[in-house]
C-alpha atoms as a PDB file:
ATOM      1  CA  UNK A   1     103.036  78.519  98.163  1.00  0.00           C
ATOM      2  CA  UNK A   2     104.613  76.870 101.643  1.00  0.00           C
ATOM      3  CA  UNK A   3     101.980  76.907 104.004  1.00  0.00           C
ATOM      4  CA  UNK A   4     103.188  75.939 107.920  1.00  0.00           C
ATOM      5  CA  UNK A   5     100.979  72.972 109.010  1.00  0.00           C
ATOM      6  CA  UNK A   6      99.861  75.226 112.407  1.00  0.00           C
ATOM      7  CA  UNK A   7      98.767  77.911 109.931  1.00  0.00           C
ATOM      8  CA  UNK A   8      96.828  75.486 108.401  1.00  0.00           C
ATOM      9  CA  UNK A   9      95.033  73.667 111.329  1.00  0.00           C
ATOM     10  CA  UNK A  10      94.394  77.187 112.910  1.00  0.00           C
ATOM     11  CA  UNK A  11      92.405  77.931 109.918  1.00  0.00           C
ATOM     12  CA  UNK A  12      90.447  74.957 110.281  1.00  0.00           C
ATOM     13  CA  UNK A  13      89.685  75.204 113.294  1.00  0.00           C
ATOM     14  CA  UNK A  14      88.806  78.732 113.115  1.00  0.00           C
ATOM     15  CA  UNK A  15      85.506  78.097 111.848  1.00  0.00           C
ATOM     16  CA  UNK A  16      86.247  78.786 108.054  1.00  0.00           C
ATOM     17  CA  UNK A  17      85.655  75.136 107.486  1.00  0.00           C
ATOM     18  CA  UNK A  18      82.961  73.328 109.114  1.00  0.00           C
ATOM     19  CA  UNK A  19      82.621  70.466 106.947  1.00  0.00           C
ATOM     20  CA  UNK A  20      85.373  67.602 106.877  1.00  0.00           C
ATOM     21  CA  UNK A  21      85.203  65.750 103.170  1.00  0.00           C
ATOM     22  CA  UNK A  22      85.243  61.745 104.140  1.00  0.00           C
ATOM     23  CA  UNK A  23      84.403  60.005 101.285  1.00  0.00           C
ATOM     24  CA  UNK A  24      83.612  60.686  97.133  1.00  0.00           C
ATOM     25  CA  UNK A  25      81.489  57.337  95.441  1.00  0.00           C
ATOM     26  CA  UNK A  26      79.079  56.632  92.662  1.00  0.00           C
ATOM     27  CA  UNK A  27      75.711  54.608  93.402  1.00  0.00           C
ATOM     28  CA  UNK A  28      75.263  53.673  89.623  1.00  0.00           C
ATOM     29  CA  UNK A  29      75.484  56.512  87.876  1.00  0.00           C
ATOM     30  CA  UNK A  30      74.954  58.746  90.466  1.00  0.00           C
ATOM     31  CA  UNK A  31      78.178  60.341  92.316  1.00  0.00           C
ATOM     32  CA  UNK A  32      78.480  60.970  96.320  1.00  0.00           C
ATOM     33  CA  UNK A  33      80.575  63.609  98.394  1.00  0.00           C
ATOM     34  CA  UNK A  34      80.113  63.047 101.963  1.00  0.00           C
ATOM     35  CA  UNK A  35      81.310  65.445 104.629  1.00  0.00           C
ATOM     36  CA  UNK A  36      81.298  65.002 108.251  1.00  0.00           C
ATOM     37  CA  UNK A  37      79.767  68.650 109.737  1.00  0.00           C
ATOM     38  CA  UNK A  38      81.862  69.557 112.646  1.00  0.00           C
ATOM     39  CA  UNK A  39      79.146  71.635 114.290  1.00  0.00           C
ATOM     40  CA  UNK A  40      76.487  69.631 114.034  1.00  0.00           C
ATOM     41  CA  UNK A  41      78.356  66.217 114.209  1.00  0.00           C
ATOM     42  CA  UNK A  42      76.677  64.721 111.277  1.00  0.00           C
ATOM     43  CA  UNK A  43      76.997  62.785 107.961  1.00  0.00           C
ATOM     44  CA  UNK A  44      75.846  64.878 105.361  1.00  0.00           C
ATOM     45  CA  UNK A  45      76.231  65.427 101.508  1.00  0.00           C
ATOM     46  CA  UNK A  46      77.171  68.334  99.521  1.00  0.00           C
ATOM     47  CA  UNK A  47      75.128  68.909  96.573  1.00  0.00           C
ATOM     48  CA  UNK A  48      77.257  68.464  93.084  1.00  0.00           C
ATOM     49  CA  UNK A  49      74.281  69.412  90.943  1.00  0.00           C
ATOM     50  CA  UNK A  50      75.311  73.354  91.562  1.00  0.00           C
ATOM     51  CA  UNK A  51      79.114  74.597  92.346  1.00  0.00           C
ATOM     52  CA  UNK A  52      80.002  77.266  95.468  1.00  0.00           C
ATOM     53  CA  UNK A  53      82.511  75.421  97.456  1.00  0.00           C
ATOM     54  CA  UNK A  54      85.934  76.470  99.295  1.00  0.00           C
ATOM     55  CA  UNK A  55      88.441  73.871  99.549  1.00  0.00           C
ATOM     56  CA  UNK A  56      90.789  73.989 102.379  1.00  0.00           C
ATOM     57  CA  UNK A  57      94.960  72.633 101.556  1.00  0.00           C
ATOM     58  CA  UNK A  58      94.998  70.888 104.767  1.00  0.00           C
ATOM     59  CA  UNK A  59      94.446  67.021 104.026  1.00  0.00           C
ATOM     60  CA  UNK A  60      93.337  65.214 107.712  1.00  0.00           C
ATOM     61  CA  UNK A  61      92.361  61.911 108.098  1.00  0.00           C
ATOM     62  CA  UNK A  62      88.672  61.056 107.202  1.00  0.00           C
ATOM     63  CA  UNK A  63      88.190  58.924 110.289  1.00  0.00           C
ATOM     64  CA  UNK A  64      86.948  55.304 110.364  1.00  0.00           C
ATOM     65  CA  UNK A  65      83.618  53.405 109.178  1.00  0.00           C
ATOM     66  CA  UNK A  66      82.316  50.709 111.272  1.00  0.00           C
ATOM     67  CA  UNK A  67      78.498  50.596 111.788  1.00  0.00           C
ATOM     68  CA  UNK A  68      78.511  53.955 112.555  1.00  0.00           C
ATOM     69  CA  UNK A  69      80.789  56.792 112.008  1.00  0.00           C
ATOM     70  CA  UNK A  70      84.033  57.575 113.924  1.00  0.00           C
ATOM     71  CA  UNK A  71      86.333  60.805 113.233  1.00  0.00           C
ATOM     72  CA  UNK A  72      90.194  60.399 113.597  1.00  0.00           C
ATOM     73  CA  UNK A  73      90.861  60.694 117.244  1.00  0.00           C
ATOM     74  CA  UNK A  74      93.552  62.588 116.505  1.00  0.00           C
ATOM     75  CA  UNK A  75      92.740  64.561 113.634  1.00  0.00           C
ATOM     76  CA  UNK A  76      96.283  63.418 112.017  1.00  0.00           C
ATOM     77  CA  UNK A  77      97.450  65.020 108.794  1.00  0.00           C
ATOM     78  CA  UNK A  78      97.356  62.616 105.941  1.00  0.00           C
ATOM     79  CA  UNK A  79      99.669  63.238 102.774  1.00  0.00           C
ATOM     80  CA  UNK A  80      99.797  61.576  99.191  1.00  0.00           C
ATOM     81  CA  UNK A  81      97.541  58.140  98.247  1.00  0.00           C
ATOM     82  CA  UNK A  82      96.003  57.931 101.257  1.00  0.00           C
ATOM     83  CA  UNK A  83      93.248  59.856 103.394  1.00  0.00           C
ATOM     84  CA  UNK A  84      93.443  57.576 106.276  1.00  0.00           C
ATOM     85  CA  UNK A  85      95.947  57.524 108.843  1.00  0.00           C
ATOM     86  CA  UNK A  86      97.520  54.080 109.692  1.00  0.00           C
ATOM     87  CA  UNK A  87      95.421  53.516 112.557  1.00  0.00           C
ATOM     88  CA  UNK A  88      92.193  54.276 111.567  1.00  0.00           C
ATOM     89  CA  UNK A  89      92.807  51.927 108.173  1.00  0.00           C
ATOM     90  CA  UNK A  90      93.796  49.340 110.648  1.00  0.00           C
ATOM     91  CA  UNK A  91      90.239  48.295 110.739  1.00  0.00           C
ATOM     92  CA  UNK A  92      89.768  47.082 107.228  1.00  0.00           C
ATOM     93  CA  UNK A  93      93.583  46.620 106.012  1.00  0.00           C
ATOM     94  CA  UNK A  94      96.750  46.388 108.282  1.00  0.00           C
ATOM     95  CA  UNK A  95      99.284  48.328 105.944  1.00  0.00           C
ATOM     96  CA  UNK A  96      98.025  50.567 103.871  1.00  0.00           C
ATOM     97  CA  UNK A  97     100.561  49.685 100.715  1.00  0.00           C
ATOM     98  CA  UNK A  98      98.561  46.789 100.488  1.00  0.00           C
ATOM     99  CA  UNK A  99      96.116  48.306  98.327  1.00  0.00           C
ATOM    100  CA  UNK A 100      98.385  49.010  95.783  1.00  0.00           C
ATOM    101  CA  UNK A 101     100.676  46.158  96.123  1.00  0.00           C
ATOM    102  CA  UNK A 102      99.914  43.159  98.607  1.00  0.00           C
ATOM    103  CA  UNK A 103     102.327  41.468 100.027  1.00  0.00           C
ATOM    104  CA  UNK A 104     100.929  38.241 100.262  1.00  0.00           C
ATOM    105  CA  UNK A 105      98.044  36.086 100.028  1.00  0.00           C
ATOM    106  CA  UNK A 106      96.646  36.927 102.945  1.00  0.00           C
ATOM    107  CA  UNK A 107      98.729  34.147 105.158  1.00  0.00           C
ATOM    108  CA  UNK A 108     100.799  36.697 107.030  1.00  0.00           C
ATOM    109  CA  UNK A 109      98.020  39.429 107.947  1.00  0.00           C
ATOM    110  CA  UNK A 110      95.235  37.456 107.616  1.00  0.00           C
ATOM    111  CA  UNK A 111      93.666  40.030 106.475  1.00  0.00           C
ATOM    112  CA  UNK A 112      89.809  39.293 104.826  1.00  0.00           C
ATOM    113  CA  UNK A 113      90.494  42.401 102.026  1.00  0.00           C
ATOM    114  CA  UNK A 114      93.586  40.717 101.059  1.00  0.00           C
ATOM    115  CA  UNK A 115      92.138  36.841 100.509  1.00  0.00           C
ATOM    116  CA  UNK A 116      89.049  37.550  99.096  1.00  0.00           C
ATOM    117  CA  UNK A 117      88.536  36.991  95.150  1.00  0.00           C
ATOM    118  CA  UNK A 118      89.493  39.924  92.723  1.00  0.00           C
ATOM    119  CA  UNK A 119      88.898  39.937  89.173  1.00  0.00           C
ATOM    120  CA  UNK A 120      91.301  40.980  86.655  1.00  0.00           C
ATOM    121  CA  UNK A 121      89.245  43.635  84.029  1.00  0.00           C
ATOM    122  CA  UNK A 122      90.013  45.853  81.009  1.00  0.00           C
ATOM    123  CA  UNK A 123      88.401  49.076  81.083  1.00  0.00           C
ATOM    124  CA  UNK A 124      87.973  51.032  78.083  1.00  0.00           C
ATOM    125  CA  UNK A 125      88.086  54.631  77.563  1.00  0.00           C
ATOM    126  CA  UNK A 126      87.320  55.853  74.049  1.00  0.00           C
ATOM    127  CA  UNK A 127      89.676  54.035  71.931  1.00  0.00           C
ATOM    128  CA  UNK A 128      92.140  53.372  74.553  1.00  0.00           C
ATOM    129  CA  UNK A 129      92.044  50.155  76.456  1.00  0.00           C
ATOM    130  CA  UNK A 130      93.980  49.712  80.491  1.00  0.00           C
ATOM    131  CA  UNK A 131      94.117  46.377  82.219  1.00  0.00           C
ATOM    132  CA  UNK A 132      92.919  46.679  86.420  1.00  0.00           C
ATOM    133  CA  UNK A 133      92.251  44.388  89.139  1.00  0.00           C
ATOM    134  CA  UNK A 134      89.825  44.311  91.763  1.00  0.00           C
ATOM    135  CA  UNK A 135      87.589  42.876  94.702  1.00  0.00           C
ATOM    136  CA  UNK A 136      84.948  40.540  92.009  1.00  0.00           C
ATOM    137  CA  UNK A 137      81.727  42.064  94.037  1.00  0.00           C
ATOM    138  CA  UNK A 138      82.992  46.241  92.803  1.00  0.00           C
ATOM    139  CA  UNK A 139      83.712  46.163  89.203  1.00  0.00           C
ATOM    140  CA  UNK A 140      81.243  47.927  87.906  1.00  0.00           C
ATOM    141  CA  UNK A 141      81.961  50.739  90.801  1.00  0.00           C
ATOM    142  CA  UNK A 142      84.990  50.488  90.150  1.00  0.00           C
ATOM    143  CA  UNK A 143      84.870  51.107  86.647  1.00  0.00           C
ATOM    144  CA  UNK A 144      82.086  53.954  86.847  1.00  0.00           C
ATOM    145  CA  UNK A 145      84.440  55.605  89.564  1.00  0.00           C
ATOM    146  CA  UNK A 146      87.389  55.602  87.236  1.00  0.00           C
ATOM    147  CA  UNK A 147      85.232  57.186  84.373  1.00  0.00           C
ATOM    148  CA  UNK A 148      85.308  54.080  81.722  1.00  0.00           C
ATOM    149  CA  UNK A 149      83.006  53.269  79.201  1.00  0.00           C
ATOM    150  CA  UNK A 150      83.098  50.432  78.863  1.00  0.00           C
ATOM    151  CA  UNK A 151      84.530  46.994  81.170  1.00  0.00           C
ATOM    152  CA  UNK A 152      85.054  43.643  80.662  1.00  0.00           C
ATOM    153  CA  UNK A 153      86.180  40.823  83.446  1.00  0.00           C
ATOM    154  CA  UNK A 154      88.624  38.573  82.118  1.00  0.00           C
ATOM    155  CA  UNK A 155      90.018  36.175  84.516  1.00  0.00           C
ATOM    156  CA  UNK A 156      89.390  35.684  88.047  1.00  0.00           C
ATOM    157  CA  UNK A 157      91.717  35.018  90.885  1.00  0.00           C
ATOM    158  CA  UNK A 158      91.546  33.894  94.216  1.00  0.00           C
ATOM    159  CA  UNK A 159      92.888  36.533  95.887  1.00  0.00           C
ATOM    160  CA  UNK A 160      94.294  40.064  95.886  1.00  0.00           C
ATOM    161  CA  UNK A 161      97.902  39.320  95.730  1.00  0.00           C
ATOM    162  CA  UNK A 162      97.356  36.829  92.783  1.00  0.00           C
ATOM    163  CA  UNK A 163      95.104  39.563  91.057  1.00  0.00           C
ATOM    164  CA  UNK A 164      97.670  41.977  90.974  1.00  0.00           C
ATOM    165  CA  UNK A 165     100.570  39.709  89.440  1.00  0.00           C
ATOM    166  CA  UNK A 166      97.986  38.633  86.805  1.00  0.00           C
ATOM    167  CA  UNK A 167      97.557  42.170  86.125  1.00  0.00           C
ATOM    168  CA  UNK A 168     101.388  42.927  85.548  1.00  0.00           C
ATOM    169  CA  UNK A 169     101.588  39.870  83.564  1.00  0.00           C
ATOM    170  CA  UNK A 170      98.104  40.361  80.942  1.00  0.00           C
ATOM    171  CA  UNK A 171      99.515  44.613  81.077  1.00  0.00           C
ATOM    172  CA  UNK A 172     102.737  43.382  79.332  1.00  0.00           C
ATOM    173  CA  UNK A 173     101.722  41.160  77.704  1.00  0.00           C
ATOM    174  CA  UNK A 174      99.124  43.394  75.366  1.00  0.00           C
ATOM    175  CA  UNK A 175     101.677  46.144  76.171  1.00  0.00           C
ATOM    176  CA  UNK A 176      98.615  48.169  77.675  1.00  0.00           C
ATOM    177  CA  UNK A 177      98.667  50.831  80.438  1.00  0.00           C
ATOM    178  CA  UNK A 178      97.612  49.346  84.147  1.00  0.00           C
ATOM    179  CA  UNK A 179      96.870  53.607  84.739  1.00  0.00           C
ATOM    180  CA  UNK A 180      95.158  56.275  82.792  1.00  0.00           C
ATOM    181  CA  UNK A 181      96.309  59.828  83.048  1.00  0.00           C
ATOM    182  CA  UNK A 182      93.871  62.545  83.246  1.00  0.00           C
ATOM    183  CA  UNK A 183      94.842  63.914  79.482  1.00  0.00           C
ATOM    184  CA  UNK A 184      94.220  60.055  78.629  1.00  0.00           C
ATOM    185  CA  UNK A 185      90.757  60.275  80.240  1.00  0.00           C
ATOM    186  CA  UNK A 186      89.267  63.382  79.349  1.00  0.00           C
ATOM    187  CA  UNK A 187      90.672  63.544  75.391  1.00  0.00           C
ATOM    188  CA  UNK A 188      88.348  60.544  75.217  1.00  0.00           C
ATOM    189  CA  UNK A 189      85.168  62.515  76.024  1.00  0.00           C
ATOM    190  CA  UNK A 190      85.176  63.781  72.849  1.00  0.00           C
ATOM    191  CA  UNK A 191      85.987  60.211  71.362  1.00  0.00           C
ATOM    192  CA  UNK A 192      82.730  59.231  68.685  1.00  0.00           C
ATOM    193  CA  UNK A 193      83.875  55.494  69.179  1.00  0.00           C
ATOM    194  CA  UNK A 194      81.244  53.479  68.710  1.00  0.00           C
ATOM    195  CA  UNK A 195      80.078  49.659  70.868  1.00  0.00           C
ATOM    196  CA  UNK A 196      81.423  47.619  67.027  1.00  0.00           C
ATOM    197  CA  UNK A 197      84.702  49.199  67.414  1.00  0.00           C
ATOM    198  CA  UNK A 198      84.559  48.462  71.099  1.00  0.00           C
ATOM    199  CA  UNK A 199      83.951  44.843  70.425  1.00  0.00           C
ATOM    200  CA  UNK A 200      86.445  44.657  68.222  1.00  0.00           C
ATOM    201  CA  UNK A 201      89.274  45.669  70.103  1.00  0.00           C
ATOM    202  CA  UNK A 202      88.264  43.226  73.227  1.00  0.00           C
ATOM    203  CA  UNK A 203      87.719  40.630  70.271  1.00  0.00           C
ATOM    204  CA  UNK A 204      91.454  41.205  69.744  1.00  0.00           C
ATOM    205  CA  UNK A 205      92.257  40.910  73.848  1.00  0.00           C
ATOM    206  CA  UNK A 206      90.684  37.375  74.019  1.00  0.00           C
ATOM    207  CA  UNK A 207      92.516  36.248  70.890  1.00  0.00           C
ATOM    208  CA  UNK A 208      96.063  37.131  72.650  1.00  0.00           C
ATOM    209  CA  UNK A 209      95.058  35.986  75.959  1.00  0.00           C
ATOM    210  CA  UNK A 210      93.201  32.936  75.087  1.00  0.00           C
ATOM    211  CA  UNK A 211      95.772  30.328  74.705  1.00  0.00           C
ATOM    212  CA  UNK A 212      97.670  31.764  77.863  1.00  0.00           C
ATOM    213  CA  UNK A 213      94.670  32.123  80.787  1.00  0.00           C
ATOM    214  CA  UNK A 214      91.251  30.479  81.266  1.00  0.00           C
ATOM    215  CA  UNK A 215      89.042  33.540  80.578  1.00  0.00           C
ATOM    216  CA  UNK A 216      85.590  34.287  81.736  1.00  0.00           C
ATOM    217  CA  UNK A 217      83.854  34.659  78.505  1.00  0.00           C
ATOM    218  CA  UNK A 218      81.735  37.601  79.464  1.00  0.00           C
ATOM    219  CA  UNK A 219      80.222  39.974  77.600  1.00  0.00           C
ATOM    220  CA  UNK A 220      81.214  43.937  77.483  1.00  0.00           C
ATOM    221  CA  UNK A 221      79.020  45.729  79.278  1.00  0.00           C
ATOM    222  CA  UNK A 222      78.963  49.357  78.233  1.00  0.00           C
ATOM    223  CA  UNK A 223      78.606  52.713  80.813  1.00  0.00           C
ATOM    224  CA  UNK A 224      76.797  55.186  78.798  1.00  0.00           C
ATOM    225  CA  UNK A 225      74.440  56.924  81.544  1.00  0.00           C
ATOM    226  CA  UNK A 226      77.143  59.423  82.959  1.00  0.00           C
ATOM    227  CA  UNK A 227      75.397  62.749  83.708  1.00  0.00           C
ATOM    228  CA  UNK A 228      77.410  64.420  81.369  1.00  0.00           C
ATOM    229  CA  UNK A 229      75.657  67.353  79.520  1.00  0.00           C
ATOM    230  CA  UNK A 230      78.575  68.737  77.474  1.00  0.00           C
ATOM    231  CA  UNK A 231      81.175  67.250  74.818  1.00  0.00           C
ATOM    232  CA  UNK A 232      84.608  68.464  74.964  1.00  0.00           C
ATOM    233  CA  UNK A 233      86.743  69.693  72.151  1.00  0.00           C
ATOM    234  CA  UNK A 234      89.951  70.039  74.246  1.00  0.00           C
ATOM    235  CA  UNK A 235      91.249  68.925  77.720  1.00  0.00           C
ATOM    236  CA  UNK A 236      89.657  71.759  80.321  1.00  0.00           C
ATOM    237  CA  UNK A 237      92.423  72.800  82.490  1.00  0.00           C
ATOM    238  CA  UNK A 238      92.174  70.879  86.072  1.00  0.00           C
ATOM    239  CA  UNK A 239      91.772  73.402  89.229  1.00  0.00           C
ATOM    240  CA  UNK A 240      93.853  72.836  91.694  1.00  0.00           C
ATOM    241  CA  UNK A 241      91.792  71.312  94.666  1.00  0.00           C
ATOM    242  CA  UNK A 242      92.607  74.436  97.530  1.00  0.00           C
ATOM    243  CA  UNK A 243      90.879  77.281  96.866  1.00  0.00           C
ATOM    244  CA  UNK A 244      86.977  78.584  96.101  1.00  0.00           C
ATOM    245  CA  UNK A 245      85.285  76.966  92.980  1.00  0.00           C
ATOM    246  CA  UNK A 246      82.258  78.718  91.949  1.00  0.00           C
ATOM    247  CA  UNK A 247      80.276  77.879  88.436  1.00  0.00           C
ATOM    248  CA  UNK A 248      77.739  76.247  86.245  1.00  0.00           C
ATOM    249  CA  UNK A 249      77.975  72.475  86.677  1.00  0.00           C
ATOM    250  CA  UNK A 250      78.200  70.717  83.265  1.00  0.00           C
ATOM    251  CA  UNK A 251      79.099  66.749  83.922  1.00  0.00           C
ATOM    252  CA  UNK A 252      80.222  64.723  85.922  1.00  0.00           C
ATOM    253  CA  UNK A 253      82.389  61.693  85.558  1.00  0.00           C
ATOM    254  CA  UNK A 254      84.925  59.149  86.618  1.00  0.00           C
ATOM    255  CA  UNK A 255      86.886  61.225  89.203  1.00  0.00           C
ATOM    256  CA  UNK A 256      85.776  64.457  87.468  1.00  0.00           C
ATOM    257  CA  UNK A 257      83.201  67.766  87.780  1.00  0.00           C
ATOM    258  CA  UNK A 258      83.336  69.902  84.983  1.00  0.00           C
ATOM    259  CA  UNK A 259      82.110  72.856  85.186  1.00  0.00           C
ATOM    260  CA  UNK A 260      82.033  76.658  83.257  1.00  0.00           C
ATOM    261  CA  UNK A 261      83.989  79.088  85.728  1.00  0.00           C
ATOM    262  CA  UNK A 262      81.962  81.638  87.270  1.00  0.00           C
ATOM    263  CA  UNK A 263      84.834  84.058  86.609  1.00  0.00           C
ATOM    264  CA  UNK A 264      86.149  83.833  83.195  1.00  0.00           C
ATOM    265  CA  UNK A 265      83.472  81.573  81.852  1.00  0.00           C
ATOM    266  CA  UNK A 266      86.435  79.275  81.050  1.00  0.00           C
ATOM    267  CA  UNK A 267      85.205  75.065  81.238  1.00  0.00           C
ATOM    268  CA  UNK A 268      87.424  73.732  83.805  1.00  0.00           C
ATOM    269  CA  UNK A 269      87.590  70.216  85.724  1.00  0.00           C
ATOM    270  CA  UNK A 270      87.548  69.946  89.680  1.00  0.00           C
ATOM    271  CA  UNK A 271      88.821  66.292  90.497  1.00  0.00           C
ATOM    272  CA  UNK A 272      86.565  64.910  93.295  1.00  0.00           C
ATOM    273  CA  UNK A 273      88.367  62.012  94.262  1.00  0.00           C
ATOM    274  CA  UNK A 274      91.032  64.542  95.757  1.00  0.00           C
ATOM    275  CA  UNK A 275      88.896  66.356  98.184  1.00  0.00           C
ATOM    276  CA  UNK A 276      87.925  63.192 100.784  1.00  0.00           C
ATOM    277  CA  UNK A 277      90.267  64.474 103.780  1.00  0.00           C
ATOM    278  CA  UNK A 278      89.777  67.872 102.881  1.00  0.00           C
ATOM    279  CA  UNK A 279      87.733  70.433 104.672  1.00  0.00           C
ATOM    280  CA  UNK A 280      84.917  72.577 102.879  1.00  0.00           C
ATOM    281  CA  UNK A 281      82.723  75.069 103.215  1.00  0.00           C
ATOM    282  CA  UNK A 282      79.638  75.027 100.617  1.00  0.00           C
ATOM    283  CA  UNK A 283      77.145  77.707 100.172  1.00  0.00           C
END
């Protein structure tokens, strides 16, 4: 349903929302929503151990992080990838298209994101396998955020633009994904692979890669300590984001809070990662 962007910041404003979603992350195994509270004008963190929350359509821009906190001057709406407008990113990354696909190696924005050394990994899900790339001090995060089970580094590079065309090139080379859908991801919850069959398949990865790239060597390391408390016959069906979500909290991981619907008693999936630049009101 077409909303009107007024409509929308009226009931924001309106008091129906105090609480502005700025960031989703995991500590270890342990997953974060932060919200900024507009009354109060605080950081503070919305429980995910229960479920009573109303998510508002509007998307704004979560602000800025330097030492300290700093909300979008302008409150801009933000739309697709990103939850930051242009010029509060400009603090940690000039052009925000950058994070998907750099531009260069740094020389033309100087930019300390963009020339810092990245890693490229493969991530495992279950029996399938996707190549990634990223900053070599976040895999693990990374990894945990994306809902793997297990991860691997295989070569490093010296920076982010190098990363990424290593990442293209090892993708088609195995002919694996660089992405994982959400079917992809959550069909593997139920997956009884076990850590042999794991190290088999990367066993196969450094015997096609070997002879082409000077690989790290190291050892899978495997992410079992999700606090999932359910296994999962069939995909749940994924809520849309807007809109009240009330339930019995099951698991969490990756991007992912599953939970058993208040309502119909249905097991559904609320993704997380989509509400930083949201606005919520929890009970």
């Amino acid at each position: 349903m077409f909303v009107r962007a007024d409509r929308l910041l009226t009931e924001v404003n309106d008091g129906r929302f105090p609480k502005h979603a700025i960031s989703f992350h995991w500590e270890g195994f342990v997953p974060h929503l932060v919200a900024y509270d507009t009354v109060d004008k605080s950081i503070v963190e919305i429980d995910l151990s229960r479920l009573d929350l109303t998510v508002s359509q509007l998307r704004s821009c979560v602000g800025r992080f330097d030492e300290e906190y700093h909300p979008c001057p302008q409150a801009k709406i933000v739309r697709g990838s990103f939850d930051q407008c242009d010029s509060c990113a400009e603090s940690w990354i000039p052009r925000q298209e950058c994070v998907f696909e750099p531009k260069c190696e740094g020389e033309l924005c100087d930019c300390h994101f963009c020339k810092r050394p990245h890693l490229v990994y493969a991530a495992f899900y279950g029996g399938k396998v996707k190549i990634g790339m990223t900053s070599g001090s976040r895999m693990a995060e990374r990894a945990i955020e994306q809902g793997a089970d297990a991860i691997v580094a295989l070569v490093d590079c010296e920076n982010r633009f190098r990363a990424r065309e290593m990442e293209k090139d090892i993708s088609r080379l195995l002919i694996l994904p660089q992405r994982m859908t959400r079917s992809d991801i959550v069909k593997q919850l139920a997956s009884n692979i076990t850590r042999n069959e794991l190290e088999d398949r990367y066993a196969k990865i450094v015997e096609s890669l070997q002879d082409r790239y000077f690989l790290r060597g190291d050892a899978l390391t495997m992410l079992n300590e999700y606090p999932m408390h359910l296994r999962l016959e069939e995909v749940p069906k994924e809520t849309e984001s807007q809109g009240t979500h009330r339930g019995k909290v099951r698991g969490k991981k990756g991007r992912y809070l599953f939970f058993e619907d208040e309502d119909d008693g249905a097991i559904k999936m609320l993704n997380l990662a989509d509400l930083p630049s949201r606005h919520l009101q929890d009970r």
